[in-house]
Structure formats: structure tokens, C-alpha cells
C-alpha atoms as a PDB file:
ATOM      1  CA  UNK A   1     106.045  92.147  88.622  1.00  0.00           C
ATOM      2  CA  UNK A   2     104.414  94.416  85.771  1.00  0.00           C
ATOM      3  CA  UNK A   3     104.282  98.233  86.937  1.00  0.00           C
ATOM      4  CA  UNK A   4     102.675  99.295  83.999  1.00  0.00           C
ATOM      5  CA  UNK A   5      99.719 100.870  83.483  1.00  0.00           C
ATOM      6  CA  UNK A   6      95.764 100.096  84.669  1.00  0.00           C
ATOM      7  CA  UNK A   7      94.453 103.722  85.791  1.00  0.00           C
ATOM      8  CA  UNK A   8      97.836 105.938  84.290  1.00  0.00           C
ATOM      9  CA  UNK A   9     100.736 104.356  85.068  1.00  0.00           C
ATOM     10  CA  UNK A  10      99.647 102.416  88.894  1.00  0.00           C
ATOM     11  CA  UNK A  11      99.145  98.954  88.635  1.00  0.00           C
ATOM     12  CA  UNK A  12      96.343  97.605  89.469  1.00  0.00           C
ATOM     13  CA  UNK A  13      97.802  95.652  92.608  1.00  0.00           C
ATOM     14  CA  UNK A  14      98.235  98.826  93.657  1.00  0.00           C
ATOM     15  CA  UNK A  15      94.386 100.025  94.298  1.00  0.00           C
ATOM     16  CA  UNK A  16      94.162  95.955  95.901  1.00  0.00           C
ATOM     17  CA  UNK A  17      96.748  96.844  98.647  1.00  0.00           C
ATOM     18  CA  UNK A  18      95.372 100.536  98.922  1.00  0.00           C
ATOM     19  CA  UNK A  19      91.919  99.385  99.677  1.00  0.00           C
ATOM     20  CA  UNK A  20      93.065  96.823 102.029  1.00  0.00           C
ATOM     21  CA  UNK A  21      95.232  98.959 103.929  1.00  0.00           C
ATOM     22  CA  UNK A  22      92.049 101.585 103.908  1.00  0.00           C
ATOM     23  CA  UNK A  23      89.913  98.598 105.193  1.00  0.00           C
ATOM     24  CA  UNK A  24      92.370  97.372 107.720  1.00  0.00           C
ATOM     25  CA  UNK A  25      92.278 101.126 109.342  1.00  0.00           C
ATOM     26  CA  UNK A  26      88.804 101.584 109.369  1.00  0.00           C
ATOM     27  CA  UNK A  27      88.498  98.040 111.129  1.00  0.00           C
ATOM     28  CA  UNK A  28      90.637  99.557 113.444  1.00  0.00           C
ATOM     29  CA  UNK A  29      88.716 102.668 114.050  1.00  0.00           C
ATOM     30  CA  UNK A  30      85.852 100.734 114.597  1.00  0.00           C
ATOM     31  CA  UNK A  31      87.306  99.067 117.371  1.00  0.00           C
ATOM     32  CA  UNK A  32      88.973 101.767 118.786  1.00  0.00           C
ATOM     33  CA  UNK A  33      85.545 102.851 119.117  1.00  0.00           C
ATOM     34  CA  UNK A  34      83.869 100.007 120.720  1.00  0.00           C
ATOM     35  CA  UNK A  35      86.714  99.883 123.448  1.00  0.00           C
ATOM     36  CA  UNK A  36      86.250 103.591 124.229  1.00  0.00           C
ATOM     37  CA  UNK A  37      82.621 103.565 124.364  1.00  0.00           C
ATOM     38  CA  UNK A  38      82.144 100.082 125.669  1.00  0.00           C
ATOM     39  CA  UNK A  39      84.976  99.642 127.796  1.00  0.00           C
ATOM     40  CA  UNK A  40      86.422  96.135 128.491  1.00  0.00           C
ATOM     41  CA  UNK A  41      82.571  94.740 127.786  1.00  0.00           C
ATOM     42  CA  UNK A  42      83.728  95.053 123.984  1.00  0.00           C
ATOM     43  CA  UNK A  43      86.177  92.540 124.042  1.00  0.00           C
ATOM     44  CA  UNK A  44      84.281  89.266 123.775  1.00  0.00           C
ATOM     45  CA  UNK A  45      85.170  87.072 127.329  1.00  0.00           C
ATOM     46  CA  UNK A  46      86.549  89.553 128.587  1.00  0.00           C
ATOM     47  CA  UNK A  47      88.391  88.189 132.339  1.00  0.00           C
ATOM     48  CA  UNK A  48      88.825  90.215 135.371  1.00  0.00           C
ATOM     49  CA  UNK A  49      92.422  90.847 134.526  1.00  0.00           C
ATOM     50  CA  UNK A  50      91.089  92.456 131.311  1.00  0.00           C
ATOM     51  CA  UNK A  51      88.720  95.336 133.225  1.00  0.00           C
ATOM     52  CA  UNK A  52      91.348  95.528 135.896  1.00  0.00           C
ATOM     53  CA  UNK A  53      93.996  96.177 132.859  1.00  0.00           C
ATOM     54  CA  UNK A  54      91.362  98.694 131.202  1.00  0.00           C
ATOM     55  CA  UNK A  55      90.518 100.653 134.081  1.00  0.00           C
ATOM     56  CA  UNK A  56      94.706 100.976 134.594  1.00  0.00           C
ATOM     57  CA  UNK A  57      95.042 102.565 131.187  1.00  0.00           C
ATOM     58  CA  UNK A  58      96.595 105.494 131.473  1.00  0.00           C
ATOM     59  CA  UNK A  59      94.007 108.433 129.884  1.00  0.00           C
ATOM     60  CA  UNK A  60      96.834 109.551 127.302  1.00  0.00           C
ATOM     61  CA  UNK A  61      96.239 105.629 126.090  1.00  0.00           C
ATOM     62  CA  UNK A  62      93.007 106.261 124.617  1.00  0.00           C
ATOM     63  CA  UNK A  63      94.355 109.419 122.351  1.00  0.00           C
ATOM     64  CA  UNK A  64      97.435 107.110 120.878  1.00  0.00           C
ATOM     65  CA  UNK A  65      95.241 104.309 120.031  1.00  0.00           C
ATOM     66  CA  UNK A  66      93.011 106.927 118.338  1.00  0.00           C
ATOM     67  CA  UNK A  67      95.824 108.493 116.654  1.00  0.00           C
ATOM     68  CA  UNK A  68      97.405 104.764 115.596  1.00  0.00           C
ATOM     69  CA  UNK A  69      94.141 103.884 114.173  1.00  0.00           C
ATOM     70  CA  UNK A  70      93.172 107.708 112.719  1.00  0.00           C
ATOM     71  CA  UNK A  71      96.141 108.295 110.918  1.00  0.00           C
ATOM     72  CA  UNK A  72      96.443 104.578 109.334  1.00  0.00           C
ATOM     73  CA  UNK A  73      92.428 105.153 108.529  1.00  0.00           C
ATOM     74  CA  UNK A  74      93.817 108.423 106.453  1.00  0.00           C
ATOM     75  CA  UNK A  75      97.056 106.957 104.868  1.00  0.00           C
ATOM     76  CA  UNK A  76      94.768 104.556 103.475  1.00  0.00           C
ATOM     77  CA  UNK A  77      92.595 107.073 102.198  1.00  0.00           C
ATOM     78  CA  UNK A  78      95.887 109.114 101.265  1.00  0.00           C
ATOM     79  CA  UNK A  79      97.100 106.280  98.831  1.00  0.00           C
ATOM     80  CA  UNK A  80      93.745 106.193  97.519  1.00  0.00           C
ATOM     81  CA  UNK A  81      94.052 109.727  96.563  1.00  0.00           C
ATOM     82  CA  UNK A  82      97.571 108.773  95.667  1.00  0.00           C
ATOM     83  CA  UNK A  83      98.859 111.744  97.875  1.00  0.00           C
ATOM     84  CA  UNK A  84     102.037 112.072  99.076  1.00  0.00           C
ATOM     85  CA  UNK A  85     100.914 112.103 102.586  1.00  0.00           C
ATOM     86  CA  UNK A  86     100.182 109.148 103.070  1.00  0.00           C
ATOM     87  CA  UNK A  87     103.511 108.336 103.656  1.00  0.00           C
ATOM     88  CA  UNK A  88     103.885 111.136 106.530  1.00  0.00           C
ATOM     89  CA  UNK A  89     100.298 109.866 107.757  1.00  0.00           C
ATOM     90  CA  UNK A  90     102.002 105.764 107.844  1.00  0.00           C
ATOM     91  CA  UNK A  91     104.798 107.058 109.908  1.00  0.00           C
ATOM     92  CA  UNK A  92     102.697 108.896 112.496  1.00  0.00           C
ATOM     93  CA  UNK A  93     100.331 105.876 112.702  1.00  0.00           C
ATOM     94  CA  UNK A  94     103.452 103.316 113.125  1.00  0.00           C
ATOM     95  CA  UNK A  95     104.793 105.695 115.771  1.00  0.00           C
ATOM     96  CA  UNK A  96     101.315 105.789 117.987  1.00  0.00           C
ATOM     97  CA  UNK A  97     101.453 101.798 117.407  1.00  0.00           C
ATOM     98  CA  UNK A  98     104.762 101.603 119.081  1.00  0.00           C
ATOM     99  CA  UNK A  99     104.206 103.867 121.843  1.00  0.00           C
ATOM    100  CA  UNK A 100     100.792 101.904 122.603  1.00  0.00           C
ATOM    101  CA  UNK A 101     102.372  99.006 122.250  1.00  0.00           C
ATOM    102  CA  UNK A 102     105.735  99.504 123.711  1.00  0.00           C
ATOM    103  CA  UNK A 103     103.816 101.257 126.468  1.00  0.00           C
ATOM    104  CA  UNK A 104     101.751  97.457 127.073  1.00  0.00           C
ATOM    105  CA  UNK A 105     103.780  95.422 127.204  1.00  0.00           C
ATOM    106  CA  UNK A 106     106.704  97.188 128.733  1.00  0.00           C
ATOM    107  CA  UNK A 107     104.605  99.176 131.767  1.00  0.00           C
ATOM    108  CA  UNK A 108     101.698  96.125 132.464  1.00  0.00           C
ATOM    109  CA  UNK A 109     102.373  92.504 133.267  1.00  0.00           C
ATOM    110  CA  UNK A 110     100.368  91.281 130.529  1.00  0.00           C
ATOM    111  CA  UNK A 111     102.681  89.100 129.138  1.00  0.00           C
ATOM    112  CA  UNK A 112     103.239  87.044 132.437  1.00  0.00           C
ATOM    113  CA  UNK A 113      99.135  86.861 133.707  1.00  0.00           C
ATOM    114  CA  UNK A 114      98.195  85.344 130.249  1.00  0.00           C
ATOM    115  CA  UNK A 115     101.121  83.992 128.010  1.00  0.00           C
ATOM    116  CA  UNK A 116     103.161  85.287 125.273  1.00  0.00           C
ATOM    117  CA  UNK A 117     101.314  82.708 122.825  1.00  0.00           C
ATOM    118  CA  UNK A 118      97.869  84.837 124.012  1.00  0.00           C
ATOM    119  CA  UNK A 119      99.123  88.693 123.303  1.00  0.00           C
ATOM    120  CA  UNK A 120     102.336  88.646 121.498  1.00  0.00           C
ATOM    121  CA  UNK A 121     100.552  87.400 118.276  1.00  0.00           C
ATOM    122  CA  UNK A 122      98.168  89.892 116.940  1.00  0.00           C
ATOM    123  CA  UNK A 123     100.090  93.338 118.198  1.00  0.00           C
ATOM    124  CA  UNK A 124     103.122  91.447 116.136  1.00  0.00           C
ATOM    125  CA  UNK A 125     100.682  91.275 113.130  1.00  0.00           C
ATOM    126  CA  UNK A 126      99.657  95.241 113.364  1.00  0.00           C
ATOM    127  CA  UNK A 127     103.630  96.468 113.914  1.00  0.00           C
ATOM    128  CA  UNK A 128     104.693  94.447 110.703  1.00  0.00           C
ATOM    129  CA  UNK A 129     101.398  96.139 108.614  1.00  0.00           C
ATOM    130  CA  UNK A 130     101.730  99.370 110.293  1.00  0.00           C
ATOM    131  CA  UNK A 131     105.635  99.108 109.078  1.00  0.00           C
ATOM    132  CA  UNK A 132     104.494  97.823 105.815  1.00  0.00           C
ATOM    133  CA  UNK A 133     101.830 100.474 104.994  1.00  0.00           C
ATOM    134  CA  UNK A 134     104.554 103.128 105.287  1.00  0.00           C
ATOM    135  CA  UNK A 135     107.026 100.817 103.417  1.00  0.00           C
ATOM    136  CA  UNK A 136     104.427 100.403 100.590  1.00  0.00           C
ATOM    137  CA  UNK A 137     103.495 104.095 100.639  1.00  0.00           C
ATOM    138  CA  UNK A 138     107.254 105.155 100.170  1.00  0.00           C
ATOM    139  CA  UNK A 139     107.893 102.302  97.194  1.00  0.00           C
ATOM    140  CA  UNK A 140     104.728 103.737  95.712  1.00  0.00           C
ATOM    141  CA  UNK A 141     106.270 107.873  96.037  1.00  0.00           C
ATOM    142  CA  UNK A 142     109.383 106.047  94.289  1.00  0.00           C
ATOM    143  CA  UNK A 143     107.731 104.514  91.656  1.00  0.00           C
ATOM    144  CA  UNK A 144     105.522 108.254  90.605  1.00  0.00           C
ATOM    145  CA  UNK A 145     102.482 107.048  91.760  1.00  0.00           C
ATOM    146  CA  UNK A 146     102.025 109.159  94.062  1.00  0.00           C
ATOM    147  CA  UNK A 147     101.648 113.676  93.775  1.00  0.00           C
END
């Protein structure tokens, strides 16, 4: 793949995969947002077990998810920028996704009262692009495109 120049020397895949990382944390925000002000009613068809689940969240839960989504919102922006931190900000966002996550699936029976097939999926997807973004952010700090 070319790495030569489009705006100084980034290519312009680059500013694709920095918008779409930017995107894919304000999406989150968004939703972190809607499930703290809306509760369990913002998941469409949402079941019993789902409020039950919510209401069981510990209060620390709520400040993670923020923190996940926040800091993968900023990378974004960061490589954007092309700062440096977004790097730092990727690795603090892929941290708060592995203590939410770790914390789900490891302290709640989720797993067994609707199927592996049902919530493995989709966390899965967000720990491999939370793991990318700070991949990508530390290939792009290696390659000078980033100050």
C-alpha cells in the first residue's frame, strides 16, 4: 500500500479510517447516552432479564462505559488532529472496554439466560476495534503522521 502523500505525507486511507473510528465513538456516545438517560427502555425489546440486568449494574458501570466510549470519541478526534494522544486516549478506551466487559460477562449470568450466539457477538466486534484503533494509532505515530 502507497504511504505517500495526499494532505503532507498521510495517505489518504488514513483520514477514511480516522473518520470512521471518530464516527464509531460518537455512535457510541450516543448510546451510552440513551442507556443512561433511558434506562433499559433504550434497548429496543428489551425482556425482563434486561431491566433486571440494568437495575443490577453496579453505579461504577455507568462511569466505565462513559469513559470506554469518551476516550474512543477523543482518539478519534486525536487522529484527526493527528496528535500523539490519540494513542494514550485508544489505550484508556480499550482498558474501560475490558473492564466493562470483563466485568459482564464474568460477574452476571448473561451468557447462560440468553446464549453465547445472542451477546458474545457484538462486545467481540468492539474489543477487536477498540484493539485496532490503538493498533492503527501507534502504526500511524510510526509512520510520522502523527506530532
Amino acid at each position: 500500500m502507497d504511504d505517500t502523500t495526499v494532505r503532507g505525507t498521510v495517505p489518504a486511507w488514513f483520514w477514511v479510517v480516522a473518520a470512521l473510528l471518530t464516527l464509531w465513538g460518537a455512535i457510541g456516545c450516543y448510546f451510552c447516552y440513551m442507556q443512561l438517560t433511558l434506562g433499559p427502555d433504550a434497548m429496543p425489546g428489551a425482556t425482563d432479564y434486561d431491566r433486571a440486568l440494568f437495575a443490577a449494574l453496579p453505579d461504577w458501570y455507568s462511569w466505565v462505559y462513559g469513559l470506554a466510549v469518551g476516550t474512543a470519541l477523543l482518539g478519534g478526534i486525536a487522529l484527526l488532529a493527528r496528535s500523539r494522544l490519540a494513542q494514550a486516549l485508544f489505550l484508556a478506551s480499550l482498558i474501560a472496554v475490558g473492564v466493562q466487559l470483563g466485568w459482564l460477562f464474568a460477574a452476571t449470568d448473561i451468557i447462560a439466560a440468553k446464549g453465547a450466539s445472542a451477546t458474545v457477538p457484538f462486545p467481540l466486534f468492539i474489543a477487536c476495534v477498540a484493539m485496532f484503533s490503538v493498533w492503527f494509532a501507534g502504526h500511524a505515530n510510526r509512520r510520522g503522521w502523527l506530532r
